[in-house]
Protein backbone atom coordinates (compact mmCIF):
# COMPACT_ATOMS: atom_id res chain seq x y z
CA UNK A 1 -6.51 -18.68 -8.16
CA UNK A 2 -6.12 -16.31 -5.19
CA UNK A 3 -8.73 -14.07 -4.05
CA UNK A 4 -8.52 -10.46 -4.79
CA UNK A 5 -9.58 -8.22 -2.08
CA UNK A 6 -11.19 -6.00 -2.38
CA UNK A 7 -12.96 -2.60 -0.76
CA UNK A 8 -16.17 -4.34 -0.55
CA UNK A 9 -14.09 -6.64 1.49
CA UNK A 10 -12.23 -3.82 3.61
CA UNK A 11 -15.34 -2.18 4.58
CA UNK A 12 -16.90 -5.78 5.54
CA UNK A 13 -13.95 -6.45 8.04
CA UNK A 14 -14.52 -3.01 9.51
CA UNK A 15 -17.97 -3.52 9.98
CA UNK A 16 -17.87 -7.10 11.63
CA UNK A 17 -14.76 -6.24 13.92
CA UNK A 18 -15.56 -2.11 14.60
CA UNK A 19 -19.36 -2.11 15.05
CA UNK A 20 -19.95 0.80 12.66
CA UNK A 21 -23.09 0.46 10.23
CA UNK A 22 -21.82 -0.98 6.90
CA UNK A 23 -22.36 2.77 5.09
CA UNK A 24 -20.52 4.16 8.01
CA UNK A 25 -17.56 1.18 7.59
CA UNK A 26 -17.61 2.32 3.53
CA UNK A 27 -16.99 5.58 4.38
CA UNK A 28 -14.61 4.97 7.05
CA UNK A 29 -12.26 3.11 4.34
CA UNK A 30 -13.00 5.24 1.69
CA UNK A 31 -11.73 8.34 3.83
CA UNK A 32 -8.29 6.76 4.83
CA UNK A 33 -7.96 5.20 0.90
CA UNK A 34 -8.51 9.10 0.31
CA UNK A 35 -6.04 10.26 2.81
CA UNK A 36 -3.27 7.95 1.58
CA UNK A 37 -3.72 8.75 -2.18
CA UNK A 38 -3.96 12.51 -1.88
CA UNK A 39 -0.70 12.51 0.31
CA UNK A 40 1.12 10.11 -2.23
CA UNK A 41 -0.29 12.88 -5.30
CA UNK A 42 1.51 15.79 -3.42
CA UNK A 43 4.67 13.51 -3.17
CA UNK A 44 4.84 12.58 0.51
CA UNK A 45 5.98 8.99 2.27
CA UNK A 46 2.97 7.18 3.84
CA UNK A 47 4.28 4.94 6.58
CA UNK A 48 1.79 2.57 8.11
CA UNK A 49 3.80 1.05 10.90
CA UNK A 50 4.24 -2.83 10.84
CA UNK A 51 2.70 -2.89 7.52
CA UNK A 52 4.90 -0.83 4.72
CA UNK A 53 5.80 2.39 2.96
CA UNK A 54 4.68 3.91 0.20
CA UNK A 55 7.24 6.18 -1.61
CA UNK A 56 6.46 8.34 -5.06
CA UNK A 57 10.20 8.17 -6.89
CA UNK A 58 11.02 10.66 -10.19
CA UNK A 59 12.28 8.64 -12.79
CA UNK A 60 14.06 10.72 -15.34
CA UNK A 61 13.87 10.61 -19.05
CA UNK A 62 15.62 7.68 -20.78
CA UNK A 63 16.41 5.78 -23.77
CA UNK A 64 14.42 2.50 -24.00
CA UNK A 65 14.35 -0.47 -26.60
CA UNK A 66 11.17 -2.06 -27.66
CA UNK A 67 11.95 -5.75 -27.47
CA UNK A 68 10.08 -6.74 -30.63
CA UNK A 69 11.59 -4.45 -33.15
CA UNK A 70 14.92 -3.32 -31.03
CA UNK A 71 14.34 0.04 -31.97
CA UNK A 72 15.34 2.60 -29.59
CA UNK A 73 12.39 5.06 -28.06
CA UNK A 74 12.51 7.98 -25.65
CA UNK A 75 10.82 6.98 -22.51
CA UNK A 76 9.29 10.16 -20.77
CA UNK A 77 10.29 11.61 -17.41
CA UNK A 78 7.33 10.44 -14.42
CA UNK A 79 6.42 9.84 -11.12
CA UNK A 80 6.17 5.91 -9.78
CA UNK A 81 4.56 5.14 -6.86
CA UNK A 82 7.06 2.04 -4.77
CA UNK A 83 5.91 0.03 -1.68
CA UNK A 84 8.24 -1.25 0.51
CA UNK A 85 6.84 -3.58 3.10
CA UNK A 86 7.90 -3.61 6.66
CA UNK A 87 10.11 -6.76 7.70
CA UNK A 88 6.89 -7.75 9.71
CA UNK A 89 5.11 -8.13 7.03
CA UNK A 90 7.18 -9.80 5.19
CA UNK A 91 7.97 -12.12 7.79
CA UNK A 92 3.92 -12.82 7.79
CA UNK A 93 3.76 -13.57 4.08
CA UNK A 94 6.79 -15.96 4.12
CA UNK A 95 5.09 -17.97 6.66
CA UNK A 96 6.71 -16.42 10.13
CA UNK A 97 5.09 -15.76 13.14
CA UNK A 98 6.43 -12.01 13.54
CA UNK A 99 4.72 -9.65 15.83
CA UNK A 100 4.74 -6.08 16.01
CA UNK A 101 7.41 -4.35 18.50
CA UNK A 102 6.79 -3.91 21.71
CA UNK A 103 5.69 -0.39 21.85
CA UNK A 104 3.06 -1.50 19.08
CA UNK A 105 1.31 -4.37 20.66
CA UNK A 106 -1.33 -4.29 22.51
CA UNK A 107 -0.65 -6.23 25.55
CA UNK A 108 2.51 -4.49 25.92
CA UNK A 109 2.89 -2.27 29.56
C-alpha cells in the first residue's frame, strides 16, 4: 500500500532542503496550508503554477436516489471544493519527464 504523506512529512522536506529549524519548517507549512484553505472558504481559485488548481463549485439542490432502496431524496444545495492538476503534473504521475515552462525553471535566462 502507498504511503500517505503527510504534514509531518511536508515540514521534514522543508527542513532538510530550506535550512529552517524543524518548528520553524512546521510553521512555515502550516502558514501556506492556512493561506490556501482560508482563500478556498471565501470562494477564490488557488493556482499553484506547474502543480494544479483548486476551484470551490456551487452545486445546486437536486433529486437523488439511494441505491439500496431506490427511493428518491432531496440532496441539499453546497459548496465542493475540485482540483484540477496542471498538465505537468499530470505528465509526472503518468510516468513523463515534463518540466516546467521556460519562464518557470530555474536555469532558464
Amino acid at each position: 500500500m502507498p504511503k500517505t504523506y503527510t504534514r509531518l512529512d511536508l515540514s521534514e522536506a522543508v527542513y532538510r532542503e530550506v535550512g529552517l529549524s524543524r518548528n520553524e519548517s512546521a510553521e512555515l507549512v502550516e502558514s501556506i496550508l492556512r493561506h490556501v484553505s482560508d482563500a478556498l472558504v471565501r470562494g477564490e481559485t488557488v493556482k499553484i503554477s506547474s502543480f494544479g488548481t483548486f476551484v470551490v463549485r456551487e452545486k445546486g439542490a437536486r433529486m437523488g436516489r439511494n441505491p439500496k432502496t431506490g427511493e428518491e431524496v432531496p440532496i441539499e444545495p453546497r459548496r465542493v471544493l475540485v482540483f484540477r492538476p496542471s498538465h505537468i503534473l499530470k505528465d509526472r504521475v503518468n510516468g513523463g519527464k515534463a518540466e516546467a515552462p521556460e519562464s518557470q525553471r530555474e536555469d532558464a535566462v
